[in-house]
Protein backbone atom coordinates (compact mmCIF):
# COMPACT_ATOMS: atom_id res chain seq x y z
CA UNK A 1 0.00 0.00 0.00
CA UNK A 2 1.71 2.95 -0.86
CA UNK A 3 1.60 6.03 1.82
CA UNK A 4 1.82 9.56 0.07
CA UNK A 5 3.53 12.26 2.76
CA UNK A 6 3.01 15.55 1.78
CA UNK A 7 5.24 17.81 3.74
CA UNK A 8 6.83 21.28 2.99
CA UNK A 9 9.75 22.35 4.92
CA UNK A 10 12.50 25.09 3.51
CA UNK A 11 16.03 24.32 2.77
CA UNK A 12 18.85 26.78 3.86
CA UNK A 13 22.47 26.83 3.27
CA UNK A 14 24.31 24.43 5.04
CA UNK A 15 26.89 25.25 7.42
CA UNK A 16 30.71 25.00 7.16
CA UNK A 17 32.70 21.85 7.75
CA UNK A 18 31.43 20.56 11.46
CA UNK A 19 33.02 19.94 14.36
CA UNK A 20 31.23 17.33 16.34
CA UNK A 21 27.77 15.43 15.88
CA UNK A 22 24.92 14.66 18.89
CA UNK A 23 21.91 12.40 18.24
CA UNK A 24 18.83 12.52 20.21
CA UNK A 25 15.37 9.92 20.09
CA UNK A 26 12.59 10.53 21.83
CA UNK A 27 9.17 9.89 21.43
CA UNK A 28 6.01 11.95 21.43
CA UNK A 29 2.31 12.18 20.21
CA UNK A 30 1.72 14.37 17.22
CA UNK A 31 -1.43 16.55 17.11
CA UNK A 32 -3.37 14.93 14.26
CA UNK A 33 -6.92 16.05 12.71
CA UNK A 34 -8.08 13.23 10.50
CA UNK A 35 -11.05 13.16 8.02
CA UNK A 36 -12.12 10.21 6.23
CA UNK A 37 -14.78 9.56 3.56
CA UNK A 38 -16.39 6.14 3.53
CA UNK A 39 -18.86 4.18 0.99
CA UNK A 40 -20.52 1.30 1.14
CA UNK A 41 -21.72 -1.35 -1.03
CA UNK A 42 -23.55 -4.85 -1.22
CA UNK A 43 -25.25 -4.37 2.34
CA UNK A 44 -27.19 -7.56 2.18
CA UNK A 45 -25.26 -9.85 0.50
CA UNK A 46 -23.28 -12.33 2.16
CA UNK A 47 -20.49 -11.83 2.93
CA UNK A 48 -20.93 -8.23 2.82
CA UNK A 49 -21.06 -5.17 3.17
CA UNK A 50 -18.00 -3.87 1.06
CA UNK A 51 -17.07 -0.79 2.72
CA UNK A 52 -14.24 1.87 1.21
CA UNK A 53 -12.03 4.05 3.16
CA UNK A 54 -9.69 6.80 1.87
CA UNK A 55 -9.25 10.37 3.55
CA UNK A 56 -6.06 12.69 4.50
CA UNK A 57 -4.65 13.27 7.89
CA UNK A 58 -3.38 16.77 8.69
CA UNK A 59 -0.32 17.18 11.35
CA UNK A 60 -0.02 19.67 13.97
CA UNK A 61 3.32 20.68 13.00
CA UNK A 62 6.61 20.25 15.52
CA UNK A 63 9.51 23.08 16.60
CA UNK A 64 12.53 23.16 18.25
CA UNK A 65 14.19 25.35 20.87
CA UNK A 66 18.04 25.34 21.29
CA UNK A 67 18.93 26.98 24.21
CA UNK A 68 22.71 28.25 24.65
CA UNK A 69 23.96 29.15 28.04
CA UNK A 70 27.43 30.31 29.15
CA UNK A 71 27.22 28.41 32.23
CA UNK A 72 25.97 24.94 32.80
CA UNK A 73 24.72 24.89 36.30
CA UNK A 74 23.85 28.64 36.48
CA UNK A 75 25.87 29.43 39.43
CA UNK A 76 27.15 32.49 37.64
CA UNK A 77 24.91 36.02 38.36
CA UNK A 78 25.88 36.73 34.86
CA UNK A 79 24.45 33.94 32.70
CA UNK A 80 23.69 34.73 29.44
CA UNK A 81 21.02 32.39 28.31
CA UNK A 82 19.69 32.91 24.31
CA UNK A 83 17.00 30.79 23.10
CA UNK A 84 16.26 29.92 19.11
CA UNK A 85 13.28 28.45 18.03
CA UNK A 86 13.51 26.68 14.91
CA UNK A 87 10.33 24.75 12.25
CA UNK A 88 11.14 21.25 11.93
CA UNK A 89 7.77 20.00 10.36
CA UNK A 90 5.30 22.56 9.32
CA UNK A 91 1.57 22.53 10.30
CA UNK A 92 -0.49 21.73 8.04
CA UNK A 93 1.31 19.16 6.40
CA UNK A 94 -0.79 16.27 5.32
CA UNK A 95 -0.31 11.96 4.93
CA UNK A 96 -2.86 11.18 2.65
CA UNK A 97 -5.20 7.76 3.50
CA UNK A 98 -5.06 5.41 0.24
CA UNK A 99 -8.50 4.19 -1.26
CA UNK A 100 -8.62 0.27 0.09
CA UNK A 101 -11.91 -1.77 0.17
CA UNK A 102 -12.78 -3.91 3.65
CA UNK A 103 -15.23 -6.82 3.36
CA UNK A 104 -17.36 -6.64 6.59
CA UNK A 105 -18.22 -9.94 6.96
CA UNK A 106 -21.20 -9.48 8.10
CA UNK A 107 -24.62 -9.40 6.07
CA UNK A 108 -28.47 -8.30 6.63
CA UNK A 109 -28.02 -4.20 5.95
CA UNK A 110 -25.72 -3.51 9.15
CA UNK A 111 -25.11 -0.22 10.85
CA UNK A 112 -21.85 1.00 11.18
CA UNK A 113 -19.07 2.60 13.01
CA UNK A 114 -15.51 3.88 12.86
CA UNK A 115 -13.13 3.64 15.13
CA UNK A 116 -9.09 4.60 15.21
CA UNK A 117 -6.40 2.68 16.59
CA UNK A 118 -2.61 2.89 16.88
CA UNK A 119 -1.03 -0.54 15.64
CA UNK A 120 -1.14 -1.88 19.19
CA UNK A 121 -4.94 -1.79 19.23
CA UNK A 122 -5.13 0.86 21.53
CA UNK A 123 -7.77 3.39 20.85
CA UNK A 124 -7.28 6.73 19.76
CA UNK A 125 -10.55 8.15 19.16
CA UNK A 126 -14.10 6.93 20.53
CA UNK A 127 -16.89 5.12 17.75
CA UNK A 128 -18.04 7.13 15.12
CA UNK A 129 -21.27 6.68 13.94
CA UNK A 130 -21.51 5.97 10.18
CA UNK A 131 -24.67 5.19 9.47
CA UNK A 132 -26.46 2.25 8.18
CA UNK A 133 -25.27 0.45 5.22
CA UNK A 134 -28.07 0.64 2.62
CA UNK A 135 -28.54 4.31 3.53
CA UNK A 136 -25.30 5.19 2.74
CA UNK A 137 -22.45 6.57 5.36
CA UNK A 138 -21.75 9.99 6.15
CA UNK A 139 -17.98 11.18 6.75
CA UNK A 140 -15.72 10.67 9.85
CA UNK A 141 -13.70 13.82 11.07
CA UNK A 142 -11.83 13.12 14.53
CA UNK A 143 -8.80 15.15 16.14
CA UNK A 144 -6.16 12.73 18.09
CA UNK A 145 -2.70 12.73 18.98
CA UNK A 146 -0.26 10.14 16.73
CA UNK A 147 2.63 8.48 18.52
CA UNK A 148 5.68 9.14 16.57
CA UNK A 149 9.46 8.81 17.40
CA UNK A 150 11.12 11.61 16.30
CA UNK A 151 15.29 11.42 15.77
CA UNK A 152 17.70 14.63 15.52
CA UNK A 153 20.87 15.23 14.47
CA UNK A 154 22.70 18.24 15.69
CA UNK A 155 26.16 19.34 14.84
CA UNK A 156 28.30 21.98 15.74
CA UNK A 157 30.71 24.56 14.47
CA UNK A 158 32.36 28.03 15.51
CA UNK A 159 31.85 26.99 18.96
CA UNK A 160 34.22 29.97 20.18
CA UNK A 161 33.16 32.70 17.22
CA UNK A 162 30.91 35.41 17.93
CA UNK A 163 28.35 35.64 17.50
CA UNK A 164 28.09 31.68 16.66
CA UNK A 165 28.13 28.89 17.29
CA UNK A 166 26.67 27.65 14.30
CA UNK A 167 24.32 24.87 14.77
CA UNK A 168 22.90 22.21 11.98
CA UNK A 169 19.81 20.41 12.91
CA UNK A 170 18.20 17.57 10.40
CA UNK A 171 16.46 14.15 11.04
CA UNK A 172 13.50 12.52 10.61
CA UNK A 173 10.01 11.49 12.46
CA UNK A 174 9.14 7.50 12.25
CA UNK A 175 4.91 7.38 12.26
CA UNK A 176 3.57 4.52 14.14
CA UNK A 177 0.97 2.84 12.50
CA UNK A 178 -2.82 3.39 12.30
CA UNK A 179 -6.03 1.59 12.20
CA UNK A 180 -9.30 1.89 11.91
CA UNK A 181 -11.62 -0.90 12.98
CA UNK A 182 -15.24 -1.03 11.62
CA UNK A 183 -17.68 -2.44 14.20
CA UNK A 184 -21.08 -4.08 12.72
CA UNK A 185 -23.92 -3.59 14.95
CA UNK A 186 -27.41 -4.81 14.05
CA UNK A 187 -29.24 -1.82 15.48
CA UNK A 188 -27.88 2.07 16.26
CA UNK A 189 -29.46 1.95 19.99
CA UNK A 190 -30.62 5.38 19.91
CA UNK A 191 -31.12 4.88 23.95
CA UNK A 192 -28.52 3.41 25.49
CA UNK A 193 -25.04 3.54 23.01
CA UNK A 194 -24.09 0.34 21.56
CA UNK A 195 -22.84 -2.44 23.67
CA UNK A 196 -20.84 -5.40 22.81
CA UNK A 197 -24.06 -7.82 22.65
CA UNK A 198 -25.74 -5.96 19.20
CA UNK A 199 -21.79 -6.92 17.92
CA UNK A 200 -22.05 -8.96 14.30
CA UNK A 201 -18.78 -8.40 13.66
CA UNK A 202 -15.76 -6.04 12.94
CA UNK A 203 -12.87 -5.67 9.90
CA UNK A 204 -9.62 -3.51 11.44
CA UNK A 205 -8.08 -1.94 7.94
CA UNK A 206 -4.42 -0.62 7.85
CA UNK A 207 -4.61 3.08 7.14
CA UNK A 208 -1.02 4.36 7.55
CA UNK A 209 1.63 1.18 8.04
CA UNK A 210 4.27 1.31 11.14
CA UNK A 211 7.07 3.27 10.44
CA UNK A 212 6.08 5.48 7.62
CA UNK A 213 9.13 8.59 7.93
CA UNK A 214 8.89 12.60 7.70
CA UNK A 215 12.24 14.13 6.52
CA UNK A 216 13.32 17.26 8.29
CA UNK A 217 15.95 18.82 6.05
CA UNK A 218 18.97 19.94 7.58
CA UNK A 219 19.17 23.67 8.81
CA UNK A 220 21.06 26.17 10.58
CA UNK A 221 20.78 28.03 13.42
CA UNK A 222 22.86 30.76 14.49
CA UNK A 223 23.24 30.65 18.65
CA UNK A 224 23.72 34.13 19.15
CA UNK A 225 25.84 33.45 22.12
CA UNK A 226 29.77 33.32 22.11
CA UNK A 227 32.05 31.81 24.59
CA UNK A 228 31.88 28.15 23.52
CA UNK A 229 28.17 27.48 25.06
CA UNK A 230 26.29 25.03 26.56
CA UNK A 231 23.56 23.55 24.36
CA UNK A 232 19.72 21.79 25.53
CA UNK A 233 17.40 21.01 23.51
CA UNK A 234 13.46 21.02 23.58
CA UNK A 235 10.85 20.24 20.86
CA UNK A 236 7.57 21.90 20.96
CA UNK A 237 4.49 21.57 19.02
CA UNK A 238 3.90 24.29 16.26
CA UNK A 239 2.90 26.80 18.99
CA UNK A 240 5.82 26.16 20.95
CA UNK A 241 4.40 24.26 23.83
CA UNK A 242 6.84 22.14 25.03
CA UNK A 243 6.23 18.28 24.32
CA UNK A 244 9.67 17.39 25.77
CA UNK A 245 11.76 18.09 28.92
CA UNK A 246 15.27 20.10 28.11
CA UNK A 247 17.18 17.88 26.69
CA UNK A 248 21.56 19.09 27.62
CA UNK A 249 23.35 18.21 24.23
CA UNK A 250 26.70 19.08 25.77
CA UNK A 251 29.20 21.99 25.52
CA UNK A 252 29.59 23.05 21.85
CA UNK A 253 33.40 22.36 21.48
CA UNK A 254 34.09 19.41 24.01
CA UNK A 255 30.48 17.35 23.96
CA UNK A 256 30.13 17.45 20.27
């Protein structure tokens, strides 16, 4: 099944030759907005009903602040701390959901829900209420956040220059993979919800498989701060909410 990631990020001028290399992994939940369109066919036939997915998801976008200090346990009155914030995946970038069929197994004019998973099975939205089969299905919008493990390189150069140093960030975010299970129910209980009796059956469908990558294109950043700093780093969602503790990279010239 082939994933389409459509993600604009701009390319700058890379750095000079660099003098040292750190690598961080961590993992974090991406804010996600999802819509999906869904159609269904052969609703009393057995074994039907065929039911088509296909959709987009649109990402929340993720930052980065690198934080340069002169001192690394702040013991100094005269600490000069500078903070850069940097894009490394844009909001509004979008992985579009591929068209794919799902037999449901189940016959007799079903009603039917939606629900989205990570590839664990866990749950990452509530049911979504489709509609019944012969009267066709109405779309599925949800907003969740997406597991991801995100990897970044950063290297360093002109650790003692002023104003530097310069700093190159690039690396990529692995996905984890998504779900969505369709739950056959042989009436919508308009009273009480559904419950697990009124079950006929359910298909999960792979929308987006494990480890589907972003790029993040490598960058510069100019510290601002002389001296041969201290560097931390801390990602942050496109509104620069943190979404990680500071993590210390090291002193520019001797930790890189």
């Amino acid at each position: 099944m082939a994933t389409v990631v459509a993600l604009a990020a701009g390319l700058f001028s890379m750095a000079p030759a660099l003098a040292g290399m750190q690598q961080v992994s961590t993992g974090l939940s991406m804010p996600t907005q999802m819509t999906l369109t869904e159609s269904a066919s052969s609703c009393d036939n057995s074994p039907g009903p065929y039911v088509t997915l296909s959709g987009a998801l649109t990402l929340g976008g993720l930052g980065a602040d690198l934080i340069f200090r002169n001192n690394a346990k702040g013991t100094h009155t005269d600490v000069v701390t500078t903070t850069v914030s940097i894009e490394l995946i844009p909001p509004g970038g979008t992985v579009t959901i591929p068209k794919q069929p799902s037999q449901g197994g189940v016959g007799g004019n079903p009603f039917i829900w939606v629900q989205i998973l990570d590839d664990h099975g866990n749950a990452l939205t509530g049911e979504i209420f489709l509609g019944r089969c012969v009267q066709g299905l109405c779309d599925a919008a949800a907003s969740f956040t997406w597991p991801a493990t995100l990897d970044v390189t950063v290297t360093a150069d002109g650790c003692t220059n002023n104003p530097g140093p310069y700093i190159t960030v690039s690396g990529e975010m692995a996905l984890s993979g998504l779900n969505a299970r369709l739950i056959f129910r042989n009436n919508d209980n308009p009273v009480g919800g559904p419950h697990e009796k009124d079950v006929l059956g359910h298909v999960d469908v792979v929308l987006i498989p494990a480890g589907t990558t972003i790029t993040i294109p490598k960058q510069p950043v100019l510290g601002g701060v002389g001296g041969n700093p201290w560097i931390s780093l801390v990602i942050t969602d496109a509104a620069g909410n943190p979404l990680t503790g500071e993590i210390k990279l090291g002193r520019c010239v001797q930790d890189f």
